[in-house]
PDB file of N, CA and C in Angstrom:
ATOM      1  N   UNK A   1       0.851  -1.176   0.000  1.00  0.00           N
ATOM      2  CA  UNK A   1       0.000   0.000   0.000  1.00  0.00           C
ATOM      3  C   UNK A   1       0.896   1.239   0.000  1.00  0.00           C
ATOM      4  N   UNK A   2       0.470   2.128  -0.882  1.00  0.00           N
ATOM      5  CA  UNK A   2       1.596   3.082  -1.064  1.00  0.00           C
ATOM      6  C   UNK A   2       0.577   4.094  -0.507  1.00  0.00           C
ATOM      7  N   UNK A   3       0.845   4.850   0.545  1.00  0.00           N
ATOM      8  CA  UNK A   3       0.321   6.001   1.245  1.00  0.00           C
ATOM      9  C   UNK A   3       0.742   7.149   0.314  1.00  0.00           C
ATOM     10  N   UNK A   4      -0.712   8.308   0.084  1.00  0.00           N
ATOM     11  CA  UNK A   4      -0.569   9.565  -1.099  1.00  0.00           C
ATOM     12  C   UNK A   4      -1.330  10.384  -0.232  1.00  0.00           C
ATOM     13  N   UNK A   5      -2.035  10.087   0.881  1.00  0.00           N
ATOM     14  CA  UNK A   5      -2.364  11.538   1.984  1.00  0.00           C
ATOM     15  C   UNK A   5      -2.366  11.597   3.083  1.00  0.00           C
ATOM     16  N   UNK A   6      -1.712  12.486   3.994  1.00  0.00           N
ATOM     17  CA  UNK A   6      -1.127  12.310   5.130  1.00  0.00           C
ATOM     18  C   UNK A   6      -2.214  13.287   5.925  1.00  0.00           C
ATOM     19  N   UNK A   7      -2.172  13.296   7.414  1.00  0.00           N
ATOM     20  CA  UNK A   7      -2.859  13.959   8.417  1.00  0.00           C
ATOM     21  C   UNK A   7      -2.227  13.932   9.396  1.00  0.00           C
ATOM     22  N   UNK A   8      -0.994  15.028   9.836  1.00  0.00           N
ATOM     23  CA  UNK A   8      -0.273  14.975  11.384  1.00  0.00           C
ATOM     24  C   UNK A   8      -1.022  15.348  12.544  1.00  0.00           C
ATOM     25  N   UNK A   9      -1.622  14.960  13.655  1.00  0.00           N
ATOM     26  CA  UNK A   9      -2.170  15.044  14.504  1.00  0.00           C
ATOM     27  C   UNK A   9      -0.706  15.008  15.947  1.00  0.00           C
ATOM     28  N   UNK A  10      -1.034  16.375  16.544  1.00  0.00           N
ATOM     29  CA  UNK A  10       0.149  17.144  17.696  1.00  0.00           C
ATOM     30  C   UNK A  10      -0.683  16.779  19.170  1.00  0.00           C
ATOM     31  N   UNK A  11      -0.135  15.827  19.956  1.00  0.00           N
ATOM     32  CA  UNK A  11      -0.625  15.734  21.286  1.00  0.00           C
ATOM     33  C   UNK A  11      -0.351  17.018  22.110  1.00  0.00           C
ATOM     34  N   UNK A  12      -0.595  17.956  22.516  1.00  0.00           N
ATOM     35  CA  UNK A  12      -0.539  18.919  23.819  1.00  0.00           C
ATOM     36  C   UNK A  12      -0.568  18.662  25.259  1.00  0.00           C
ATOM     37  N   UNK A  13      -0.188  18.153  26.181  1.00  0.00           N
ATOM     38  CA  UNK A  13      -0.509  18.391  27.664  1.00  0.00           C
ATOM     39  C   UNK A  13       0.553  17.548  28.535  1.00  0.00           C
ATOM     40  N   UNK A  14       0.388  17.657  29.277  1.00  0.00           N
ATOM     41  CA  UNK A  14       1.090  16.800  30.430  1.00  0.00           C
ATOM     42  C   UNK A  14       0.536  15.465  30.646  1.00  0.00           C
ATOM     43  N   UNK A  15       1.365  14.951  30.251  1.00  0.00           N
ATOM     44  CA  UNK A  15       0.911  13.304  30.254  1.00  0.00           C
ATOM     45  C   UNK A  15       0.232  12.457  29.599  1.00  0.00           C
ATOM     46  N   UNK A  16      -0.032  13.413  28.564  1.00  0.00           N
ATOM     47  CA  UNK A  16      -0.946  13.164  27.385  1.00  0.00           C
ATOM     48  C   UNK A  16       0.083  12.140  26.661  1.00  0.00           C
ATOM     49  N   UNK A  17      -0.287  10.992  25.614  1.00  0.00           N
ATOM     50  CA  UNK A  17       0.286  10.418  24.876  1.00  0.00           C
ATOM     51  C   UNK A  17      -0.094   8.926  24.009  1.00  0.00           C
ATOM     52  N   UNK A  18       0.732   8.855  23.119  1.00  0.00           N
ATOM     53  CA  UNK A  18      -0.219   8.045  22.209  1.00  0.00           C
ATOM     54  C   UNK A  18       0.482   6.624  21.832  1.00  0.00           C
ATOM     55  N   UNK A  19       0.157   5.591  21.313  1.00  0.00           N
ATOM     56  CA  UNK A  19       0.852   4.430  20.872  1.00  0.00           C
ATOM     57  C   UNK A  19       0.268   4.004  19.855  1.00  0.00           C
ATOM     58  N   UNK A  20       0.540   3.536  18.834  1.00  0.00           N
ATOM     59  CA  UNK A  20       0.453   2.698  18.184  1.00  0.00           C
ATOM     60  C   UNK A  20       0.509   1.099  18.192  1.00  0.00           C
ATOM     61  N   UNK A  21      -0.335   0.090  17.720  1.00  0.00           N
ATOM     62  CA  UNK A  21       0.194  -1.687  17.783  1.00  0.00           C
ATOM     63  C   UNK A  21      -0.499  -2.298  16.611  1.00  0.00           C
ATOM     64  N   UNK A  22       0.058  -3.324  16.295  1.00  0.00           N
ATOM     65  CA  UNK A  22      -0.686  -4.264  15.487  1.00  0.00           C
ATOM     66  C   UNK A  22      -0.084  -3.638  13.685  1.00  0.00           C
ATOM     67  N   UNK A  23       0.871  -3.357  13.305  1.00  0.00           N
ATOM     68  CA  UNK A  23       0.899  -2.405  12.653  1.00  0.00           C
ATOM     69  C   UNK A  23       0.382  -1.490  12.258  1.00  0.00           C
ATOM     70  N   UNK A  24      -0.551  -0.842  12.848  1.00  0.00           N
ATOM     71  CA  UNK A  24      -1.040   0.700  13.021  1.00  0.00           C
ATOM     72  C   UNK A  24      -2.181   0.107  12.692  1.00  0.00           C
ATOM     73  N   UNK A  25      -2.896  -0.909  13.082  1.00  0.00           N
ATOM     74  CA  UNK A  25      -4.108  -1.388  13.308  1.00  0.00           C
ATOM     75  C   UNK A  25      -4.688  -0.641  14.482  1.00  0.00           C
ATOM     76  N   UNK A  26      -4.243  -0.463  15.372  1.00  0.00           N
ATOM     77  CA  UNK A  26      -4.926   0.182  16.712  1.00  0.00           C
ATOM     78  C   UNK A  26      -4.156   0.993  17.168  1.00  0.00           C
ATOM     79  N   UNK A  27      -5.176   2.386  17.482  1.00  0.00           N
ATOM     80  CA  UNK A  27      -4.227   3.136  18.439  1.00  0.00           C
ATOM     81  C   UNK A  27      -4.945   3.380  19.401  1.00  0.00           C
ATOM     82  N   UNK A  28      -4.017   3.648  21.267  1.00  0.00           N
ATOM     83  CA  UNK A  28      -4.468   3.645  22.020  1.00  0.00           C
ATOM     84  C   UNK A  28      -3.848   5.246  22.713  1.00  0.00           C
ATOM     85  N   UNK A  29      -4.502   6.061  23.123  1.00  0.00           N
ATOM     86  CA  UNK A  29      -4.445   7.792  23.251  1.00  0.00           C
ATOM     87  C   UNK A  29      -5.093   7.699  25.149  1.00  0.00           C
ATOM     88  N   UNK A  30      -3.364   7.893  25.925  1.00  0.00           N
ATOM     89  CA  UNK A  30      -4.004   8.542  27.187  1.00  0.00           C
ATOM     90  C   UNK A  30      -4.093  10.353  27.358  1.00  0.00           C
ATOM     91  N   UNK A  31      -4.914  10.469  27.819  1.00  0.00           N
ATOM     92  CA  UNK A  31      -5.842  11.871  27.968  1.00  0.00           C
ATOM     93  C   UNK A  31      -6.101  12.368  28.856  1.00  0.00           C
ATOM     94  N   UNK A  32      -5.676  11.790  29.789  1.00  0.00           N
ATOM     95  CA  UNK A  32      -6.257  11.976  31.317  1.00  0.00           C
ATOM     96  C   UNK A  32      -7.189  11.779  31.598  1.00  0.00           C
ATOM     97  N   UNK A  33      -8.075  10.859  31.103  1.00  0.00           N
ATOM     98  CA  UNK A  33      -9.292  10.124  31.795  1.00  0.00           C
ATOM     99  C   UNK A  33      -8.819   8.827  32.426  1.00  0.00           C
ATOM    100  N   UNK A  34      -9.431   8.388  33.451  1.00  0.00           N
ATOM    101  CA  UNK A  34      -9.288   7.512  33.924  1.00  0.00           C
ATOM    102  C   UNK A  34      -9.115   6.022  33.591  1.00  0.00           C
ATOM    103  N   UNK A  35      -9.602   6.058  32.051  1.00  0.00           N
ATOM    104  CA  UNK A  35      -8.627   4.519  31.455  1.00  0.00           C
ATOM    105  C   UNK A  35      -7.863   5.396  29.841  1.00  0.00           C
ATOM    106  N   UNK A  36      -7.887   4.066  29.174  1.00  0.00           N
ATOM    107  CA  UNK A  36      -6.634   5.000  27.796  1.00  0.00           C
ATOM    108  C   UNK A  36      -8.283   4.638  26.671  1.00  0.00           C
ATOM    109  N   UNK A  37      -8.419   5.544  26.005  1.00  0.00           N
ATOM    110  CA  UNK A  37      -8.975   5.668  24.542  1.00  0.00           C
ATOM    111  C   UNK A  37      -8.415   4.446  23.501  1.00  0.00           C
ATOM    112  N   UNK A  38      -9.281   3.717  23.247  1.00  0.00           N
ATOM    113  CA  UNK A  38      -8.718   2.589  22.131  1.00  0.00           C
ATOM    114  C   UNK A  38      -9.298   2.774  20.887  1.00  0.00           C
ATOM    115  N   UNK A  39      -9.047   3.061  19.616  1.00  0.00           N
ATOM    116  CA  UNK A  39      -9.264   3.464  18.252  1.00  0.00           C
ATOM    117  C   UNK A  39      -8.959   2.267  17.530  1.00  0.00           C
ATOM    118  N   UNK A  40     -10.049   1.978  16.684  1.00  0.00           N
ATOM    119  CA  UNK A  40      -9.131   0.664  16.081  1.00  0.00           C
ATOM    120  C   UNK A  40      -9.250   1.427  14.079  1.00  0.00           C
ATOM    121  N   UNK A  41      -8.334   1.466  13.675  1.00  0.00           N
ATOM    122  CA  UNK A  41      -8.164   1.658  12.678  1.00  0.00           C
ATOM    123  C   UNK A  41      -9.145   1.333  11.283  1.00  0.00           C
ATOM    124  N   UNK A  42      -9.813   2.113  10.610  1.00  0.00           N
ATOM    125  CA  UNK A  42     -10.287   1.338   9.476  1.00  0.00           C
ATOM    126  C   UNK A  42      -9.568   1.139   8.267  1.00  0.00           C
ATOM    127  N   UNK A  43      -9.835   0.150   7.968  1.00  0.00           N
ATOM    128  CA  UNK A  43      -9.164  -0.513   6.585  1.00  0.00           C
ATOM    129  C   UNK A  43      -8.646   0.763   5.735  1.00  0.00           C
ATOM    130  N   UNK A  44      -7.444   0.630   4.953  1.00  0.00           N
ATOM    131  CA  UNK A  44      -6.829   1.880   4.370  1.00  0.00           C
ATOM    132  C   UNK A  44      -6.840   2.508   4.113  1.00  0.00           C
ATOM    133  N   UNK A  45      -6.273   2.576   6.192  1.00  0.00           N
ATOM    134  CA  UNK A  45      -5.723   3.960   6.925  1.00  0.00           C
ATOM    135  C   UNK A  45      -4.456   3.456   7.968  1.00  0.00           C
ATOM    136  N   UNK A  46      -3.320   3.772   7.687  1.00  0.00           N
ATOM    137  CA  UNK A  46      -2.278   3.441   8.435  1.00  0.00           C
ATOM    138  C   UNK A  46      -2.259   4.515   9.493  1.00  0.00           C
ATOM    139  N   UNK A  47      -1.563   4.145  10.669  1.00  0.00           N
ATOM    140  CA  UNK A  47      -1.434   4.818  11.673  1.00  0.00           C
ATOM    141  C   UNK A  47       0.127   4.589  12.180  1.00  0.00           C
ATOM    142  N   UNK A  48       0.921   5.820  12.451  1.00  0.00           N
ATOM    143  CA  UNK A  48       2.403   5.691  12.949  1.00  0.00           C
ATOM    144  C   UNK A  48       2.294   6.643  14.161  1.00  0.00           C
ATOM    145  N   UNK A  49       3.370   6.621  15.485  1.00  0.00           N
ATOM    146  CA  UNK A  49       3.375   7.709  16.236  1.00  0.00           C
ATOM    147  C   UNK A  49       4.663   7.811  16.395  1.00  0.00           C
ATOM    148  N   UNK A  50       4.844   9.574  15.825  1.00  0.00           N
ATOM    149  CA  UNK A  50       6.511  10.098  16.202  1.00  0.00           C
ATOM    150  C   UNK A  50       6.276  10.250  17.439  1.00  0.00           C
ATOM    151  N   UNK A  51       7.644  10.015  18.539  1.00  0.00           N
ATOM    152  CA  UNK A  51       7.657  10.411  19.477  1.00  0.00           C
ATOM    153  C   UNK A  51       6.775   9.669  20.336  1.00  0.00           C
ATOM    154  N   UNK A  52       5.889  10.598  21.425  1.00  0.00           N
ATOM    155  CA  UNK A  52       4.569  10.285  22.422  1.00  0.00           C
ATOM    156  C   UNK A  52       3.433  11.164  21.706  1.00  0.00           C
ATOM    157  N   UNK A  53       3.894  12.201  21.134  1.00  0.00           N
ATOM    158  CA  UNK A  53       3.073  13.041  21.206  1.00  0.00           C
ATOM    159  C   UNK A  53       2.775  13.824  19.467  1.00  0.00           C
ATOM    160  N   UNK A  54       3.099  13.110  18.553  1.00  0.00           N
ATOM    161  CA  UNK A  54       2.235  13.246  17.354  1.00  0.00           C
ATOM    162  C   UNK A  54       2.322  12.133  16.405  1.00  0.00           C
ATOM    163  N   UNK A  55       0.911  12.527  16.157  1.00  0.00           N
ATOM    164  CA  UNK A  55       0.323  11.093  15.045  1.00  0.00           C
ATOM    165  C   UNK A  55       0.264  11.219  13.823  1.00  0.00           C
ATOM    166  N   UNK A  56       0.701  10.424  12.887  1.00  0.00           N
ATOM    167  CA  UNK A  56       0.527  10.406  11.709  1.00  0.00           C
ATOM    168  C   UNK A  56      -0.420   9.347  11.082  1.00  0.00           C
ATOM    169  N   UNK A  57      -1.883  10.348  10.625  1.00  0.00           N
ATOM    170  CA  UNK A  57      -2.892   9.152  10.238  1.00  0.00           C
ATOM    171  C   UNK A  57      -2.257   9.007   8.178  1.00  0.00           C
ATOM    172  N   UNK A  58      -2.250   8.004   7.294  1.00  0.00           N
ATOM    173  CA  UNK A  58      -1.997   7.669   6.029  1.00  0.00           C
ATOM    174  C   UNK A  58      -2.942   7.024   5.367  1.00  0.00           C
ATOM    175  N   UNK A  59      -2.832   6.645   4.136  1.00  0.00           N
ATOM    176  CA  UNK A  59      -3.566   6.199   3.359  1.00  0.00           C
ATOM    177  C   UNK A  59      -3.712   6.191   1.988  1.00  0.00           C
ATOM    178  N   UNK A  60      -4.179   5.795   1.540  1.00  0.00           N
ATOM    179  CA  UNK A  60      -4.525   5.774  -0.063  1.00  0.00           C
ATOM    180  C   UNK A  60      -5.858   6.591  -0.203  1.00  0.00           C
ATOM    181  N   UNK A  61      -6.630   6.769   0.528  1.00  0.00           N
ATOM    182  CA  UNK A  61      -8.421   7.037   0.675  1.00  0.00           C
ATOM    183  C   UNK A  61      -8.260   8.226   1.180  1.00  0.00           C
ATOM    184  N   UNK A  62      -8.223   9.502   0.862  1.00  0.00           N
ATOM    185  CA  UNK A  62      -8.103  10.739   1.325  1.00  0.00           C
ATOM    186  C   UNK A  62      -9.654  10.525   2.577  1.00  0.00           C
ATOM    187  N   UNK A  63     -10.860  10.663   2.099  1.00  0.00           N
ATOM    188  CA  UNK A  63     -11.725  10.800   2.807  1.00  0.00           C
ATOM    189  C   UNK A  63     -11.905  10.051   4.186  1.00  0.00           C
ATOM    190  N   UNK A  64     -11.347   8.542   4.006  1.00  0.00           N
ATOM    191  CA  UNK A  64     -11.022   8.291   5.154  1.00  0.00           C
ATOM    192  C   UNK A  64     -10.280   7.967   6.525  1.00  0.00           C
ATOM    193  N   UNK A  65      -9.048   8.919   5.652  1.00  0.00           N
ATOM    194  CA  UNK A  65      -7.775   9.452   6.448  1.00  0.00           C
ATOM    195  C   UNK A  65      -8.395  10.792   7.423  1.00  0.00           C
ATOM    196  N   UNK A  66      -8.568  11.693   6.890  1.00  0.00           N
ATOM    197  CA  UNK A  66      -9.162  12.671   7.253  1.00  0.00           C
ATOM    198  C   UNK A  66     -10.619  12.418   7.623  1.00  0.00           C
ATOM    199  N   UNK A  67     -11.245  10.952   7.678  1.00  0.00           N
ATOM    200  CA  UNK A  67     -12.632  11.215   8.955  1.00  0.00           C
ATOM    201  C   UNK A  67     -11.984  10.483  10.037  1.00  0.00           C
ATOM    202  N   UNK A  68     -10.718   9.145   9.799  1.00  0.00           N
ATOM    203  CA  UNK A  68     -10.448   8.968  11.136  1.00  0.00           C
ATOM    204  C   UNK A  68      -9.510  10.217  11.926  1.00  0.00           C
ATOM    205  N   UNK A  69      -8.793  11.011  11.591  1.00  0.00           N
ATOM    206  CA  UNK A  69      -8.309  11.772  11.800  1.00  0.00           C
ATOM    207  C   UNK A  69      -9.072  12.765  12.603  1.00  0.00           C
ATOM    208  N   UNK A  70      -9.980  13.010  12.363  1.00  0.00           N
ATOM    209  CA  UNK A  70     -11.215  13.794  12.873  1.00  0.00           C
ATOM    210  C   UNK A  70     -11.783  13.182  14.182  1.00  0.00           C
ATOM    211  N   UNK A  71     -11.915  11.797  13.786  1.00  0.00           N
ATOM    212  CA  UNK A  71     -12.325  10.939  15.431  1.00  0.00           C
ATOM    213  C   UNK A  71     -11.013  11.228  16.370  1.00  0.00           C
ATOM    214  N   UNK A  72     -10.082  10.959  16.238  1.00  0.00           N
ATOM    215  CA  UNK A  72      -9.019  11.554  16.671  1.00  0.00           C
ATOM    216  C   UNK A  72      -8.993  12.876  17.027  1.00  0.00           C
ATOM    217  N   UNK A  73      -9.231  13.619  16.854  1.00  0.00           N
ATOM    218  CA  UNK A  73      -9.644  15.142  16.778  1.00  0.00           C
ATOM    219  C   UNK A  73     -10.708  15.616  18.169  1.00  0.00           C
ATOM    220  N   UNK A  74     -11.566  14.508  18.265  1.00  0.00           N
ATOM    221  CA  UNK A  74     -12.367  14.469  18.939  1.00  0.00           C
ATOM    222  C   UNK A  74     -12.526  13.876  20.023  1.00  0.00           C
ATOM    223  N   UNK A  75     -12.059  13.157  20.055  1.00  0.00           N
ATOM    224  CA  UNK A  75     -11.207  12.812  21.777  1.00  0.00           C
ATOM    225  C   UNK A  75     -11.644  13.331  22.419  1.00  0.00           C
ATOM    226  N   UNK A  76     -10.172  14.832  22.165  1.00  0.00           N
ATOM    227  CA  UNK A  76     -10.011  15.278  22.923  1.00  0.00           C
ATOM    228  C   UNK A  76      -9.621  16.846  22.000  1.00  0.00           C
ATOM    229  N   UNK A  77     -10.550  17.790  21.716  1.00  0.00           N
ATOM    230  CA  UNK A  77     -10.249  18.712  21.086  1.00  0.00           C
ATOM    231  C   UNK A  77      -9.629  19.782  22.006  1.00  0.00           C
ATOM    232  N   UNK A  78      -8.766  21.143  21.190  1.00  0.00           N
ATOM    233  CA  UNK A  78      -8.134  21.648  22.323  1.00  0.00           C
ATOM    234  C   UNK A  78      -8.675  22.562  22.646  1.00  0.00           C
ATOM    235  N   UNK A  79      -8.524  22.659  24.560  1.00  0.00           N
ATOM    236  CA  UNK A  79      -8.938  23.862  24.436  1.00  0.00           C
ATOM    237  C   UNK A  79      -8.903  25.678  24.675  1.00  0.00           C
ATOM    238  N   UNK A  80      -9.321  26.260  24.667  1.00  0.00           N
ATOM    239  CA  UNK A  80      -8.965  27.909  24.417  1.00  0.00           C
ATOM    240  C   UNK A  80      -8.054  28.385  25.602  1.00  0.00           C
ATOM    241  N   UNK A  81      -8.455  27.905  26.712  1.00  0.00           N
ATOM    242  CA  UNK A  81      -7.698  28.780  27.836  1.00  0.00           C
ATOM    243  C   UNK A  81      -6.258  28.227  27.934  1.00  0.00           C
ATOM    244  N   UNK A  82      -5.669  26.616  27.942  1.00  0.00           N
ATOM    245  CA  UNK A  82      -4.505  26.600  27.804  1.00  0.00           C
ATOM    246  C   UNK A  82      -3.736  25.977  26.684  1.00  0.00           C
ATOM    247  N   UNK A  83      -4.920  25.206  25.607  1.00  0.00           N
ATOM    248  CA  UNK A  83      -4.215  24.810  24.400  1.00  0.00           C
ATOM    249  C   UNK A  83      -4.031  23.334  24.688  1.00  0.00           C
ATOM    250  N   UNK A  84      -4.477  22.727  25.732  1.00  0.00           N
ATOM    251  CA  UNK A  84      -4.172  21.277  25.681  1.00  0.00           C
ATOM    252  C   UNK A  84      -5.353  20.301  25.003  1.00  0.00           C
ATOM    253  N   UNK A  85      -4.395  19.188  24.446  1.00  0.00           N
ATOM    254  CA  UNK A  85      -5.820  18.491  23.525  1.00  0.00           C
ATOM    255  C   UNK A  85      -4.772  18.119  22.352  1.00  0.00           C
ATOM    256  N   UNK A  86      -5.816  17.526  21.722  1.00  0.00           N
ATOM    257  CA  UNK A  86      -5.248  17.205  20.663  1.00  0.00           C
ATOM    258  C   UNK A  86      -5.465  18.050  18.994  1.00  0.00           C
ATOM    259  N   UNK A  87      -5.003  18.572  18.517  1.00  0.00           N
ATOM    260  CA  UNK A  87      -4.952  19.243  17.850  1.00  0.00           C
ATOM    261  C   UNK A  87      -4.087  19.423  15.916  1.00  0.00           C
ATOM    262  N   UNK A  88      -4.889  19.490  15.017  1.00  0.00           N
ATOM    263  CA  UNK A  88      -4.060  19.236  13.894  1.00  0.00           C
ATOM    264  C   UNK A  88      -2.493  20.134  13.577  1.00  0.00           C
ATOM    265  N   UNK A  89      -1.279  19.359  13.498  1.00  0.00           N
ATOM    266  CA  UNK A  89       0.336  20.529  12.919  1.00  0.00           C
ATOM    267  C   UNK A  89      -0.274  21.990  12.447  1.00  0.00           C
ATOM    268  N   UNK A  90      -1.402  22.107  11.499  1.00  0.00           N
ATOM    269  CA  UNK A  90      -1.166  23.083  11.145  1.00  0.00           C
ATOM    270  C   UNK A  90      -2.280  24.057  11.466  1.00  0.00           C
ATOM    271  N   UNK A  91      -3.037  23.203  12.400  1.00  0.00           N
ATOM    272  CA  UNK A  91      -4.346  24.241  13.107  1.00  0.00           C
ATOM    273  C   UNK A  91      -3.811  25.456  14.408  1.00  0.00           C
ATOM    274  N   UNK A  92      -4.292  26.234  14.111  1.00  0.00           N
ATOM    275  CA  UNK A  92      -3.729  27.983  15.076  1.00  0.00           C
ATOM    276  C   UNK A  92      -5.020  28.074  16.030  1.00  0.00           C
ATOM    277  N   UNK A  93      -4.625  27.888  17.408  1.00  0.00           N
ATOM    278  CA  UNK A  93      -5.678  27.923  18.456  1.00  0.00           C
ATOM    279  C   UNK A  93      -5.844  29.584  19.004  1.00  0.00           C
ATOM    280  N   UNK A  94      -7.003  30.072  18.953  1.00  0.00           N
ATOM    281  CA  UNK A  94      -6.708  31.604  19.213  1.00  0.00           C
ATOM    282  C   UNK A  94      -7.522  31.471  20.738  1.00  0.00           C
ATOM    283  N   UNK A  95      -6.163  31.509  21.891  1.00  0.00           N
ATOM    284  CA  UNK A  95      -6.643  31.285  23.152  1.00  0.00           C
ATOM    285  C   UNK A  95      -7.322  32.275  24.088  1.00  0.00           C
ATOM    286  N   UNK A  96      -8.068  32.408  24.733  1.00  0.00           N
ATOM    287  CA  UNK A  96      -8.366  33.377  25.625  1.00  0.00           C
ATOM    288  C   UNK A  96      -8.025  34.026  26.727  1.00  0.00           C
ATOM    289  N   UNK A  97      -8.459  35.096  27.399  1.00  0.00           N
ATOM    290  CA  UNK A  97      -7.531  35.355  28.132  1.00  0.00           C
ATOM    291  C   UNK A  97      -7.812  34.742  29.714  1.00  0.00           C
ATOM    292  N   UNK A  98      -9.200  34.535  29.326  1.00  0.00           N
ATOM    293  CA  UNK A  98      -8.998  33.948  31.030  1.00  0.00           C
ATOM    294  C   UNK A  98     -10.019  34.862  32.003  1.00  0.00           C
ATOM    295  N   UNK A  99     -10.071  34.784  33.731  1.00  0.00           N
ATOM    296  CA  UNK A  99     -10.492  35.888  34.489  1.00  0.00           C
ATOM    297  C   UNK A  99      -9.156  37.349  34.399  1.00  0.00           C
ATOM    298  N   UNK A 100      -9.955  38.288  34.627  1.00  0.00           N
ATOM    299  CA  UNK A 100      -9.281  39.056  35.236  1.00  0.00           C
ATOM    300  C   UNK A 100      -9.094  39.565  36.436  1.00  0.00           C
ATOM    301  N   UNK A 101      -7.904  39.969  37.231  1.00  0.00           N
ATOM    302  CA  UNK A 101      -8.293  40.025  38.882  1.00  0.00           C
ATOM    303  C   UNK A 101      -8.245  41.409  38.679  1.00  0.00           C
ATOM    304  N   UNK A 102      -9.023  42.263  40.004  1.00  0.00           N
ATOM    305  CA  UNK A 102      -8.821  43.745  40.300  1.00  0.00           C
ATOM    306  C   UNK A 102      -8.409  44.111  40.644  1.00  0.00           C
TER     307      UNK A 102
END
């Protein structure tokens, strides 16, 4: 299978992190919930993880690189006040500022 579209997916947080097994048959994403997230891959869509903390979804099938990619996405999306989550390489989070004290 010769992979022609890619989707980098960037882990954010403390302790956050991801694995791959089975040759990128399954991936398993801790998040800080109390057990780990198990994803099982659909048919061609490869899954690799650089590092702990970003994923590379592949494929031949653009559409369903980019919908598992999206389940992925959804986890754990990031969010505004400190940016943790999971989030696409080339997505720009425009964070907030928060309370203000007096």
């Amino acid at each position: 299978m010769e992979a022609q579209f890619f989707r980098f997916l960037k882990i954010v947080g403390v302790g956050y992190k991801a694995r791959a097994e089975a040759q990128g048959r399954m991936l398993y994403l801790k998040l800080g919930y109390s057990h780990e997230v198990e994803l099982t891959v659909p048919p061609a869509v490869r899954v690799f993880c650089f590092k702990n903390n970003v994923v590379c979804c592949t494929g031949i099938d653009k559409n369903r690189v980019h919908q598992f990619a999206s389940a992925v996405h959804g986890c754990k999306p990031p969010e505004v006040y400190k940016g943790k989550g999971i989030m696409y390489i080339d997505e720009v989070i425009k964070k907030k500022q928060g309370k203000k004290s007096k």
